[in-house]
PDB file of N, CA and C in Angstrom:
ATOM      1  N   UNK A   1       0.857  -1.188   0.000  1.00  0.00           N
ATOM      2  CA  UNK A   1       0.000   0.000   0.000  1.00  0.00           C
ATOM      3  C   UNK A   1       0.892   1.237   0.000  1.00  0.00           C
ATOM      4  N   UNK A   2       0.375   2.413  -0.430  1.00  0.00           N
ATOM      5  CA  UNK A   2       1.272   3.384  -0.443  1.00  0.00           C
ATOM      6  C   UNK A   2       0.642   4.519   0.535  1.00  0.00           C
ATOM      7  N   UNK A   3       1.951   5.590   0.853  1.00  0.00           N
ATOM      8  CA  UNK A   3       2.041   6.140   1.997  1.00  0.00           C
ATOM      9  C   UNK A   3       0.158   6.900   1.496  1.00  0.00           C
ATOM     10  N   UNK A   4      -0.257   7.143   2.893  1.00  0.00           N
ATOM     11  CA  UNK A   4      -1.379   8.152   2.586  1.00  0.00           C
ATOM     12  C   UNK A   4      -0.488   9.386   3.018  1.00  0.00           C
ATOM     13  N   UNK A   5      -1.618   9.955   2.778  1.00  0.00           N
ATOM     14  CA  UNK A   5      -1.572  11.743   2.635  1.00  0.00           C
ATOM     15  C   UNK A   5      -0.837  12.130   4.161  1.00  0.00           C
ATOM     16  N   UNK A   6      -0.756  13.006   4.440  1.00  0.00           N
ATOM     17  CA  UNK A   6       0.157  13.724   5.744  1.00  0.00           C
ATOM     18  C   UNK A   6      -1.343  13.986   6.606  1.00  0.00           C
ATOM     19  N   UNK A   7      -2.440  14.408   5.666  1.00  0.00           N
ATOM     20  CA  UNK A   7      -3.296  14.528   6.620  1.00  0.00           C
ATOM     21  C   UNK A   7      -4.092  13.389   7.222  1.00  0.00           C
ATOM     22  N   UNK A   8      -4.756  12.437   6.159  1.00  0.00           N
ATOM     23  CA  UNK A   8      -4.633  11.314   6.581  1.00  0.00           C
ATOM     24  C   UNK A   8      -4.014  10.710   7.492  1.00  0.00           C
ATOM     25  N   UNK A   9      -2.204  10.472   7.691  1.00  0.00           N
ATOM     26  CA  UNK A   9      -1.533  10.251   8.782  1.00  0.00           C
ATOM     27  C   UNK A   9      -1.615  11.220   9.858  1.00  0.00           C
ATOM     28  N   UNK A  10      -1.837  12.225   9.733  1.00  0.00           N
ATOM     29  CA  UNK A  10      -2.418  12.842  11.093  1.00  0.00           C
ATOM     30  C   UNK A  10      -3.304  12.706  11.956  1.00  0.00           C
ATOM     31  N   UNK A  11      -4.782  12.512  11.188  1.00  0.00           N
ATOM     32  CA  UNK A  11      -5.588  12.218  11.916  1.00  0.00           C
ATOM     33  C   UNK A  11      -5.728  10.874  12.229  1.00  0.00           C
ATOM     34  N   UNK A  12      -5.079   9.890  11.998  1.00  0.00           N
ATOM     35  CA  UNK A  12      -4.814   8.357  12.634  1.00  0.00           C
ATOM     36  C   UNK A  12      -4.156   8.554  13.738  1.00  0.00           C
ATOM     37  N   UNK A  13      -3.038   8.856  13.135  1.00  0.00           N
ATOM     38  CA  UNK A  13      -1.707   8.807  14.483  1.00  0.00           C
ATOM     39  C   UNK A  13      -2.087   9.768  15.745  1.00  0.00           C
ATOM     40  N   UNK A  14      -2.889  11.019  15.223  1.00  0.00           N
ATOM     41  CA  UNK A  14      -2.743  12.206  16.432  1.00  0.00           C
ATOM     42  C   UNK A  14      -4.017  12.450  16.952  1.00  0.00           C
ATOM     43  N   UNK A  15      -5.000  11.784  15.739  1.00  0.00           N
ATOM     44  CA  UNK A  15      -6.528  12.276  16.684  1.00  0.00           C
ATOM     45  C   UNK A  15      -7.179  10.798  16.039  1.00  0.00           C
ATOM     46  N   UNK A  16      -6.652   9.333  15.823  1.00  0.00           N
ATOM     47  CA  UNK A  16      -7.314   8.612  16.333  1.00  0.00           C
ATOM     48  C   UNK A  16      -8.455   8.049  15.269  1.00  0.00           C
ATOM     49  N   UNK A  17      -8.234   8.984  14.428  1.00  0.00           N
ATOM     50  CA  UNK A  17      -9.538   8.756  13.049  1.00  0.00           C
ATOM     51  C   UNK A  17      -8.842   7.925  12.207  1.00  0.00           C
ATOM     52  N   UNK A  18      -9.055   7.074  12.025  1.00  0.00           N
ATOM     53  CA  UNK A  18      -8.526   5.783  10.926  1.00  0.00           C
ATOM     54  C   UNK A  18      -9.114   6.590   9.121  1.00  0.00           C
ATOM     55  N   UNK A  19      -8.774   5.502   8.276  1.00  0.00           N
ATOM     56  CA  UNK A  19      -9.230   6.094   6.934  1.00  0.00           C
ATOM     57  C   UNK A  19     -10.594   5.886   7.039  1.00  0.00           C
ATOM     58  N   UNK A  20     -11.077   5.635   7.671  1.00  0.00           N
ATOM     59  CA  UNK A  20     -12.900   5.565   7.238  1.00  0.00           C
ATOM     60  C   UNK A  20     -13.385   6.245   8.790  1.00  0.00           C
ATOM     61  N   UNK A  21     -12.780   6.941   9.474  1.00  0.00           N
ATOM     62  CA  UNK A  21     -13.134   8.253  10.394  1.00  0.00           C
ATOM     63  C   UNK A  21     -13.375   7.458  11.722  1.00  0.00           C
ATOM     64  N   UNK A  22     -13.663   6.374  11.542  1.00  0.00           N
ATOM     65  CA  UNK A  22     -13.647   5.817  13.178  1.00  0.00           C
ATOM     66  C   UNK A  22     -12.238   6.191  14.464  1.00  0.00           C
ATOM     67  N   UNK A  23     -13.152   6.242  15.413  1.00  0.00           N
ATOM     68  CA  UNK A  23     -12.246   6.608  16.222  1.00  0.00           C
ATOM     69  C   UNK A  23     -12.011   5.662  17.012  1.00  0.00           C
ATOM     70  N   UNK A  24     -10.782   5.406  17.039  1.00  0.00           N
ATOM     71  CA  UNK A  24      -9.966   4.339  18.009  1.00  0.00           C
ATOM     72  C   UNK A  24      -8.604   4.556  18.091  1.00  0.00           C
ATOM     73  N   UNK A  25      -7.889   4.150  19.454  1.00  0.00           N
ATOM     74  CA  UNK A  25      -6.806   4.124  19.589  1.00  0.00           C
ATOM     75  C   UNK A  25      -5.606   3.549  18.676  1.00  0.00           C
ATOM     76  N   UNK A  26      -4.404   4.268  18.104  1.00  0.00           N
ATOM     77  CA  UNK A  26      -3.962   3.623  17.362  1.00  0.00           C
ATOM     78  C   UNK A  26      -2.409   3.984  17.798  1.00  0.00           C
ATOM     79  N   UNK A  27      -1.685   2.619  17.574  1.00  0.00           N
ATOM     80  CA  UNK A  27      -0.213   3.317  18.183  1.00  0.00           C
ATOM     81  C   UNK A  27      -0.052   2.775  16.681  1.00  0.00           C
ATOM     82  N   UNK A  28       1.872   3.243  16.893  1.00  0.00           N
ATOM     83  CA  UNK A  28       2.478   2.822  15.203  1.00  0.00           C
ATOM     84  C   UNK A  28       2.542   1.718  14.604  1.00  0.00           C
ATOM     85  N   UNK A  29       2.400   0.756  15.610  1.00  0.00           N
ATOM     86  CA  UNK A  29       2.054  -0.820  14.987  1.00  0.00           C
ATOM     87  C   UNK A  29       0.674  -0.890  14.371  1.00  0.00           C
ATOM     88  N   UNK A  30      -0.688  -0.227  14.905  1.00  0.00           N
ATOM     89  CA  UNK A  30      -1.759  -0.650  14.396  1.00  0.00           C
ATOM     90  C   UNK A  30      -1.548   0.401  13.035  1.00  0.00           C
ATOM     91  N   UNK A  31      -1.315   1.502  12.937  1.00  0.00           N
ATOM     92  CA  UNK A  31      -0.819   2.018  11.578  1.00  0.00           C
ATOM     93  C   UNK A  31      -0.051   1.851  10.673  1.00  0.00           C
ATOM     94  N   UNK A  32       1.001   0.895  10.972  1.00  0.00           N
ATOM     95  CA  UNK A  32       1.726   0.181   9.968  1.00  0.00           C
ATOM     96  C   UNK A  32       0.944  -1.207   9.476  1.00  0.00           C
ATOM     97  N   UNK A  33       0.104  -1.429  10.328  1.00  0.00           N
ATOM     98  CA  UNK A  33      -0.805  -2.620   9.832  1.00  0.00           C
ATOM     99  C   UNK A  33      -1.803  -2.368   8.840  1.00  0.00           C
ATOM    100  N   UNK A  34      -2.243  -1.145   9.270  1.00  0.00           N
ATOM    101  CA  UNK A  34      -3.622  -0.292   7.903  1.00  0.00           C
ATOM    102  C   UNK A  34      -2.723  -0.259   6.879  1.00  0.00           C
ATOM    103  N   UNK A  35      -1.335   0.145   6.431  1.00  0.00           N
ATOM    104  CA  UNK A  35      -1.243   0.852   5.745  1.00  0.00           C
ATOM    105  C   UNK A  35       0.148  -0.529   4.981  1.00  0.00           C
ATOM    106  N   UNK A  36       0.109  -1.664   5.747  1.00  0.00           N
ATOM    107  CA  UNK A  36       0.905  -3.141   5.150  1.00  0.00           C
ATOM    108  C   UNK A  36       2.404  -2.523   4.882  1.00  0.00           C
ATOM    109  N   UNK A  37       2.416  -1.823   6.453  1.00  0.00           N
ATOM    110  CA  UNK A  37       4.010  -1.168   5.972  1.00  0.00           C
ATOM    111  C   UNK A  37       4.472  -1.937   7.521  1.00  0.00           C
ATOM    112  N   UNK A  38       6.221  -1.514   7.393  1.00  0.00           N
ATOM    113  CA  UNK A  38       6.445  -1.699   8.950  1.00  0.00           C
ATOM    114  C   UNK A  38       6.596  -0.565   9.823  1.00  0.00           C
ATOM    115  N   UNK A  39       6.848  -0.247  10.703  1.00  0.00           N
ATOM    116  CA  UNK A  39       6.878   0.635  12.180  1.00  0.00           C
ATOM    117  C   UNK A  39       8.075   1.404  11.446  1.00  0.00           C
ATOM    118  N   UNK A  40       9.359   0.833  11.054  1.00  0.00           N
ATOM    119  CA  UNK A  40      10.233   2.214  10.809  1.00  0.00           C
ATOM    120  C   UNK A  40       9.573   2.940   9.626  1.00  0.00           C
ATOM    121  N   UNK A  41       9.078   2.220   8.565  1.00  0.00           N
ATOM    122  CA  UNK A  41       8.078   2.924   7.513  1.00  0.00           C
ATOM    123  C   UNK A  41       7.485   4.328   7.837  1.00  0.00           C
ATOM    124  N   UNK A  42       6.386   3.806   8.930  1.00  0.00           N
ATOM    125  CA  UNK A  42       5.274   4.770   9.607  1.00  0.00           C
ATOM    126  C   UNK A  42       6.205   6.082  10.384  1.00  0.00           C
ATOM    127  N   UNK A  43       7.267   5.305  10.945  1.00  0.00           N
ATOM    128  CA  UNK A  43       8.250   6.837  11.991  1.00  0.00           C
ATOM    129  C   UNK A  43       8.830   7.091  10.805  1.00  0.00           C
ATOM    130  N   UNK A  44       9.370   6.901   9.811  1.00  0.00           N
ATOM    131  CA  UNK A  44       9.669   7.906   8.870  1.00  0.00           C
ATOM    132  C   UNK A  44       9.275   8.724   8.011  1.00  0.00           C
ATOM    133  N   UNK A  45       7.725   8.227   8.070  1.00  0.00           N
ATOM    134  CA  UNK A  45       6.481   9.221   7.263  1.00  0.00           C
ATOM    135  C   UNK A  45       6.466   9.646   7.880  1.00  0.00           C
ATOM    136  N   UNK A  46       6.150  10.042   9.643  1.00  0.00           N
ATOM    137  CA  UNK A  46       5.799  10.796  10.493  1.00  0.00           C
ATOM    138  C   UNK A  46       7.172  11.863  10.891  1.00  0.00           C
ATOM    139  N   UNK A  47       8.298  11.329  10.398  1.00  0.00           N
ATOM    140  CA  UNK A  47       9.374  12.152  10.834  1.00  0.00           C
ATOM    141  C   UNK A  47       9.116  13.471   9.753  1.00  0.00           C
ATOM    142  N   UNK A  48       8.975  12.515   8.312  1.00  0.00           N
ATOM    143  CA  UNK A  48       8.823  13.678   7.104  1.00  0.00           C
ATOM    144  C   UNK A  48       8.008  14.570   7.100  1.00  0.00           C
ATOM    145  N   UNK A  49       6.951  14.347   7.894  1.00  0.00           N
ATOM    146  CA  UNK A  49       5.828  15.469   7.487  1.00  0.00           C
ATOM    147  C   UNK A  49       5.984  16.006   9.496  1.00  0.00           C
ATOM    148  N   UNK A  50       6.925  15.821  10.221  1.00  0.00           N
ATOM    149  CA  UNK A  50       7.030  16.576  11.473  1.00  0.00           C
ATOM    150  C   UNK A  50       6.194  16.415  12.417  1.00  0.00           C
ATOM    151  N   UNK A  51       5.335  15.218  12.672  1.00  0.00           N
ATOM    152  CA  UNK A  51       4.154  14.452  13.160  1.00  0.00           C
ATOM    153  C   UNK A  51       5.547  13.855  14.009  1.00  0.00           C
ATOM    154  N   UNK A  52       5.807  13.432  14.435  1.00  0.00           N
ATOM    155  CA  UNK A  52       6.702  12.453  15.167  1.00  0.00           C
ATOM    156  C   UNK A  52       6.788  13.292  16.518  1.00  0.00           C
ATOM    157  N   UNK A  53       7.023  12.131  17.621  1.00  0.00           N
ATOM    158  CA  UNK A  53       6.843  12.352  18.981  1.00  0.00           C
ATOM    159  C   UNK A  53       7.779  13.269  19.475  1.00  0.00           C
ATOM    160  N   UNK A  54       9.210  13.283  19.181  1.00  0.00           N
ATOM    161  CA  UNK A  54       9.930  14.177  19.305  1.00  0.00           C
ATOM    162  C   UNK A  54       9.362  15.629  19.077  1.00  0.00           C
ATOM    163  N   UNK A  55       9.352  15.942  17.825  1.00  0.00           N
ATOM    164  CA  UNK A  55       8.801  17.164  17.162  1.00  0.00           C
ATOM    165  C   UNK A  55       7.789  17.746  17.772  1.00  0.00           C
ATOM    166  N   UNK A  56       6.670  17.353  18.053  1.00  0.00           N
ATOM    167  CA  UNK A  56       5.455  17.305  19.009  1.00  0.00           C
ATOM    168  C   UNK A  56       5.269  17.414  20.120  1.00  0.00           C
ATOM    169  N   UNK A  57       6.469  17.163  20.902  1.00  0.00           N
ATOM    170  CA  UNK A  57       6.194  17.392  22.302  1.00  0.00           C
ATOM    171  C   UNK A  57       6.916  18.863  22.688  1.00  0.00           C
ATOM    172  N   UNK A  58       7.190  19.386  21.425  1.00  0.00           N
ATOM    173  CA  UNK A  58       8.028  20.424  21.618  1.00  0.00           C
ATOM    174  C   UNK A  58       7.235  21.659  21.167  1.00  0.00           C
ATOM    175  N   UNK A  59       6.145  21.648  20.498  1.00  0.00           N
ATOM    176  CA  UNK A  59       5.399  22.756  19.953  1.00  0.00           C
ATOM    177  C   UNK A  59       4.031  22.750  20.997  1.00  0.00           C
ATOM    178  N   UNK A  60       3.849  23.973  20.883  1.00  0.00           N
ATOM    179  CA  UNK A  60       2.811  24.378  21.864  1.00  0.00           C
ATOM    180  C   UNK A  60       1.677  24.309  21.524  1.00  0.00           C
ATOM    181  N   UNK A  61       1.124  23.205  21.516  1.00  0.00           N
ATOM    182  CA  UNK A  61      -0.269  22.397  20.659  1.00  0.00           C
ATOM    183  C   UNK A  61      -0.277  21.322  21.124  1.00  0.00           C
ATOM    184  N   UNK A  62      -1.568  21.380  22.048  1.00  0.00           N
ATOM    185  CA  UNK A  62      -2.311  19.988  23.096  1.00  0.00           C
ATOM    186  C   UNK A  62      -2.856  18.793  22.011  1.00  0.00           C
ATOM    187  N   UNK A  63      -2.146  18.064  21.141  1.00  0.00           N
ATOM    188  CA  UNK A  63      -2.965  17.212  20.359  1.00  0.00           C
ATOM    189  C   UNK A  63      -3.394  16.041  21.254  1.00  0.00           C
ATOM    190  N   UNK A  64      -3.469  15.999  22.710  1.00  0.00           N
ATOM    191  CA  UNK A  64      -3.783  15.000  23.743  1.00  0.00           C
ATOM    192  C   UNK A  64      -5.379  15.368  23.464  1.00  0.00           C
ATOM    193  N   UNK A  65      -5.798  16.753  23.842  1.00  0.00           N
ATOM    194  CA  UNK A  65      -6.862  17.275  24.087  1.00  0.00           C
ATOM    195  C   UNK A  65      -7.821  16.786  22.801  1.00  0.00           C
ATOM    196  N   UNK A  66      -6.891  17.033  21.489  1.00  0.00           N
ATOM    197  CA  UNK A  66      -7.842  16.705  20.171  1.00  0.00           C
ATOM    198  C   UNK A  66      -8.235  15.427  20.415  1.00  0.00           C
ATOM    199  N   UNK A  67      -7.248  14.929  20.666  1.00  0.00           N
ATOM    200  CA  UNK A  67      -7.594  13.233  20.064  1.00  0.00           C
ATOM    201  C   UNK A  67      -8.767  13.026  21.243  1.00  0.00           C
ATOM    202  N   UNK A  68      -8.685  13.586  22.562  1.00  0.00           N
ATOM    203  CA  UNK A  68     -10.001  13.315  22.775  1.00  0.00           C
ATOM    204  C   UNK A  68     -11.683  13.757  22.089  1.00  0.00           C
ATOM    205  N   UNK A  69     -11.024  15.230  21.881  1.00  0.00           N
ATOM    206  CA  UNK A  69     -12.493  15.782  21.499  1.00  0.00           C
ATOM    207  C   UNK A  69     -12.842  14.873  20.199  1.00  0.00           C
ATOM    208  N   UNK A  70     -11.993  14.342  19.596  1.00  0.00           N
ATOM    209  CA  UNK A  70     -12.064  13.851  18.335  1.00  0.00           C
ATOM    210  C   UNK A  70     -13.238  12.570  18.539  1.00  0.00           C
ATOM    211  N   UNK A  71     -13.312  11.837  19.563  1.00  0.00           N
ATOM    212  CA  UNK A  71     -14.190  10.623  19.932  1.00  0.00           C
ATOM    213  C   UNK A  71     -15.578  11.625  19.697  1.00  0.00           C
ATOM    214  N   UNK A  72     -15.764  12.760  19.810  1.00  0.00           N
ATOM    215  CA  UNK A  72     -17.078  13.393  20.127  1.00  0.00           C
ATOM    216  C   UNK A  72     -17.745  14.426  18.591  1.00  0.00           C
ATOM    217  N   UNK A  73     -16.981  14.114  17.633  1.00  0.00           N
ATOM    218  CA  UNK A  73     -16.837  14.649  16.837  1.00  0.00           C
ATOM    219  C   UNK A  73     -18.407  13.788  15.144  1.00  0.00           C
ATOM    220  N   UNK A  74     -19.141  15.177  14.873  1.00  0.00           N
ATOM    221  CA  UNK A  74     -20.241  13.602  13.987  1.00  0.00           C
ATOM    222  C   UNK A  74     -19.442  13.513  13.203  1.00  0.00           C
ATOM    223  N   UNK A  75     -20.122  12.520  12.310  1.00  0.00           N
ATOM    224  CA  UNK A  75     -19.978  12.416  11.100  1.00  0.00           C
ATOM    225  C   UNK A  75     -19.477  13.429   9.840  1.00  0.00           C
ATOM    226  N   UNK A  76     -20.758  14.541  10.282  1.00  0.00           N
ATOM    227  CA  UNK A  76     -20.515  15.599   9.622  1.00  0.00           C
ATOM    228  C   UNK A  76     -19.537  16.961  10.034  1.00  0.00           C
ATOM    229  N   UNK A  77     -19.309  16.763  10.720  1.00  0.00           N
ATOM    230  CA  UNK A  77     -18.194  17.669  11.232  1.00  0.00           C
ATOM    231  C   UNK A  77     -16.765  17.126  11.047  1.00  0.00           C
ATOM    232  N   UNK A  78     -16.155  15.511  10.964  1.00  0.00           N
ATOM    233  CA  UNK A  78     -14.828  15.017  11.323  1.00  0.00           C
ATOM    234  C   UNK A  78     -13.646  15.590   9.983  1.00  0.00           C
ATOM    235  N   UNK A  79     -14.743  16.057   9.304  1.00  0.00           N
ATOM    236  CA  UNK A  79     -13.452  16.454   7.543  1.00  0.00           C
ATOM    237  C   UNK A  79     -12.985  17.844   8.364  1.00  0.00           C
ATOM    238  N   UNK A  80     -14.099  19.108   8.426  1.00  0.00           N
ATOM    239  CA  UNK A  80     -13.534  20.329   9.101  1.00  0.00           C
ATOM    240  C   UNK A  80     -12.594  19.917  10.353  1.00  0.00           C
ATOM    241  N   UNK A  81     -12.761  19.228  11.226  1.00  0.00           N
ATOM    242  CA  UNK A  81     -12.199  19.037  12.605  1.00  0.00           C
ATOM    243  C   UNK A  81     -10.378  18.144  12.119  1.00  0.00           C
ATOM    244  N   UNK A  82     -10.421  17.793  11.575  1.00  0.00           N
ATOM    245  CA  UNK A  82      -9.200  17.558  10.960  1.00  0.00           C
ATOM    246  C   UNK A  82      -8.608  18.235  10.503  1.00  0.00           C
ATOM    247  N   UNK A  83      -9.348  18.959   9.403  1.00  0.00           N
ATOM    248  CA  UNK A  83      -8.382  20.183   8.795  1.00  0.00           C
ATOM    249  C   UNK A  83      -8.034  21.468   9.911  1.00  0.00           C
ATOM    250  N   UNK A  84      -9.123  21.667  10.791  1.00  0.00           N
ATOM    251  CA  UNK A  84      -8.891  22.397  11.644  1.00  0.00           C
ATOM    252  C   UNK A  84      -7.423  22.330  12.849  1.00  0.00           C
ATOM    253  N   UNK A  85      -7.639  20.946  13.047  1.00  0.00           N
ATOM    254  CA  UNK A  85      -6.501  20.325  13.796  1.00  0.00           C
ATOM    255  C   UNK A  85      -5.313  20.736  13.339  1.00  0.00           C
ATOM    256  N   UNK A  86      -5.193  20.206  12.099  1.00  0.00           N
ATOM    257  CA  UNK A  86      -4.231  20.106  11.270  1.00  0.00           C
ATOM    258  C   UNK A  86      -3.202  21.327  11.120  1.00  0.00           C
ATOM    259  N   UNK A  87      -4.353  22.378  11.249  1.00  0.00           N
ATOM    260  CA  UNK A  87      -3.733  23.699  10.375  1.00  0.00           C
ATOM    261  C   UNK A  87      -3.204  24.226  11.889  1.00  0.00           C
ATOM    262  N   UNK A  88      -4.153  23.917  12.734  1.00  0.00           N
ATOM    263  CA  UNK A  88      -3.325  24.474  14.051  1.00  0.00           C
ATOM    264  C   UNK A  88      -2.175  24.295  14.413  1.00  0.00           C
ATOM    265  N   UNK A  89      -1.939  22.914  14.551  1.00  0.00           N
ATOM    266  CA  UNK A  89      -0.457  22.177  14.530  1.00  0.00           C
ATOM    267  C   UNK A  89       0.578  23.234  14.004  1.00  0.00           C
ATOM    268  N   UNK A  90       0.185  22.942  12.879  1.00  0.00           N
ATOM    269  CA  UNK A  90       1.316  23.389  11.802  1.00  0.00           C
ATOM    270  C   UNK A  90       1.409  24.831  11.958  1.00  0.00           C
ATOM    271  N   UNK A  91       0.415  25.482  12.079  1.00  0.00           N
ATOM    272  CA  UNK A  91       0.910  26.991  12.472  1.00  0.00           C
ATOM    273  C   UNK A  91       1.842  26.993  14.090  1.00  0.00           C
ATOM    274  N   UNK A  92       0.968  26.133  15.075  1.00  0.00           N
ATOM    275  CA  UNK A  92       2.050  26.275  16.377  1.00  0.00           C
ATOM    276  C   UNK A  92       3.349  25.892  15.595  1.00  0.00           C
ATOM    277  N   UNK A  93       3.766  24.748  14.893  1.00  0.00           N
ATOM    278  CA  UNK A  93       4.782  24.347  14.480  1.00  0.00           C
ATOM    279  C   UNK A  93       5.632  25.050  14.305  1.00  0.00           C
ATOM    280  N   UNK A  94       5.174  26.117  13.119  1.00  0.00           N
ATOM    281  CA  UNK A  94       5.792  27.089  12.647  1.00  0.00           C
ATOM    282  C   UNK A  94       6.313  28.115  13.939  1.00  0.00           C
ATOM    283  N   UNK A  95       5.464  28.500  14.797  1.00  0.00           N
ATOM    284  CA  UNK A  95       6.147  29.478  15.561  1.00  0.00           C
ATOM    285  C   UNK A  95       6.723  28.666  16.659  1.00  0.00           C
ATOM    286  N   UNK A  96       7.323  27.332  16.591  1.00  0.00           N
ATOM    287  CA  UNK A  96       7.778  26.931  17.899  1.00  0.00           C
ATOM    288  C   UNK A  96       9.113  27.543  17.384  1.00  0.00           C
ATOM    289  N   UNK A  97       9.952  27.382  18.839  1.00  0.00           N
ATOM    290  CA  UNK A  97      11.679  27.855  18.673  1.00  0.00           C
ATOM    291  C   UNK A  97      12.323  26.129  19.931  1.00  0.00           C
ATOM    292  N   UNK A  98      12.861  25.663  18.708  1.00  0.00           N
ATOM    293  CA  UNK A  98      13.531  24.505  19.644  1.00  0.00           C
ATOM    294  C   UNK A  98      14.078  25.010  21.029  1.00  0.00           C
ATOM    295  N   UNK A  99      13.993  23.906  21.768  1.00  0.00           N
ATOM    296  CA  UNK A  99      14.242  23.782  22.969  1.00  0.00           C
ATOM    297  C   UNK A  99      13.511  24.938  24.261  1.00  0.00           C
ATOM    298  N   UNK A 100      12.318  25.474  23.550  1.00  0.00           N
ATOM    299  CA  UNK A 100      11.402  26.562  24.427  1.00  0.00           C
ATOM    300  C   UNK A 100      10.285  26.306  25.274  1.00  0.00           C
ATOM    301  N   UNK A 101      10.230  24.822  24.990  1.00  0.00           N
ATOM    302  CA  UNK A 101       8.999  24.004  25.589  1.00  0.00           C
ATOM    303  C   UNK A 101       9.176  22.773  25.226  1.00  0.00           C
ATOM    304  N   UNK A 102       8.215  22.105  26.409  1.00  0.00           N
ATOM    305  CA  UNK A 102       8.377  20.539  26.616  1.00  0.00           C
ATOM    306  C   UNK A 102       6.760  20.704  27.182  1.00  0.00           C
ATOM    307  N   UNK A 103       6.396  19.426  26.542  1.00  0.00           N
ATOM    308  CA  UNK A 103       4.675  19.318  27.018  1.00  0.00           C
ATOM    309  C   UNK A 103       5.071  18.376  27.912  1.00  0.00           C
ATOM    310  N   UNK A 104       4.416  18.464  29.217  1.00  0.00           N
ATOM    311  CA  UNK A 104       4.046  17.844  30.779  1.00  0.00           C
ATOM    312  C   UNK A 104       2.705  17.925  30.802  1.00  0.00           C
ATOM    313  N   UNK A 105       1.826  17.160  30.161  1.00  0.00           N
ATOM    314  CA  UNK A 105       0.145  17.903  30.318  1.00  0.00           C
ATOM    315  C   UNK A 105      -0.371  16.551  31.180  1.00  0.00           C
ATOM    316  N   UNK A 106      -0.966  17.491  32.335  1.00  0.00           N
ATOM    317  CA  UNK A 106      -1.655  16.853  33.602  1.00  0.00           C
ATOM    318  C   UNK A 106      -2.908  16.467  32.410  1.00  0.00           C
ATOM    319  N   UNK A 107      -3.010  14.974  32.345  1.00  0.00           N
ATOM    320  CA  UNK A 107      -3.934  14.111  31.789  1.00  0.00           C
ATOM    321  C   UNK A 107      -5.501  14.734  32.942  1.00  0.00           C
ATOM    322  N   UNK A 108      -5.456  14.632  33.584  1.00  0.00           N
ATOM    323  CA  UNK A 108      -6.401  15.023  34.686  1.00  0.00           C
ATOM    324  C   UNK A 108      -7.479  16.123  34.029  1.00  0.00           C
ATOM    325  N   UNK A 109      -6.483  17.271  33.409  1.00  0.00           N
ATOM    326  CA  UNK A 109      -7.343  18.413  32.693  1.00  0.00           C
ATOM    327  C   UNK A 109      -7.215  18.423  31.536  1.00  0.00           C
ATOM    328  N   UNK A 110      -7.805  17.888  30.747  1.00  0.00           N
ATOM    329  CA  UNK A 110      -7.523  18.147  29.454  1.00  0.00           C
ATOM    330  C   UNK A 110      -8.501  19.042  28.737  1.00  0.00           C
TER     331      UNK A 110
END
């Protein structure tokens, strides 16, 4: 199978929406399984498009919080709520400055 889209891999890996929008937990093994790749496959798509755990814990963007709201999300709303996600990311992305933050997020409040 070939790589999907960056957004596609976003909303699997970071908010949980598989290719047909269901929401379930997915670590990099169950995404290398959708997608008949292996685990370094999946961390190197995710390195390329800046999705990777490293990268992420460093920009100032709660994607803990999405991937929950994401379970609560209809039908008709999950295309906007992705792109919405998405674009947020990537703008925090853009204004992070390495080494200025580290996410510690009390699971408790999300």
């Amino acid at each position: 199978m070939s790589k999907p889209a960056d957004r596609d891999l976003f909303a699997h890996y970071h908010l949980g929406l598989d290719a047909n929008r269901v929401h379930r937990f997915a670590n990099l093994a169950d995404i290398a399984r959708a997608y008949g790749v292996d685990r370094p496959t999946v961390q190197s798509w995710l390195s390329a498009a800046r999705f990777d755990p490293d990268t992420v814990a460093t920009v100032d963007y709660n994607l803990s919080k999405l991937h929950v709201d994401a379970m609560f999300v209809t039908a008709a709303e999950v295309e906007s709520f992705i792109d919405d996600a998405l674009a947020g990311y990537l703008e925090a992305l853009k204004q992070a400055q390495p080494g200025t933050f580290q996410h510690d997020h009390d699971y408790d409040d999300l």
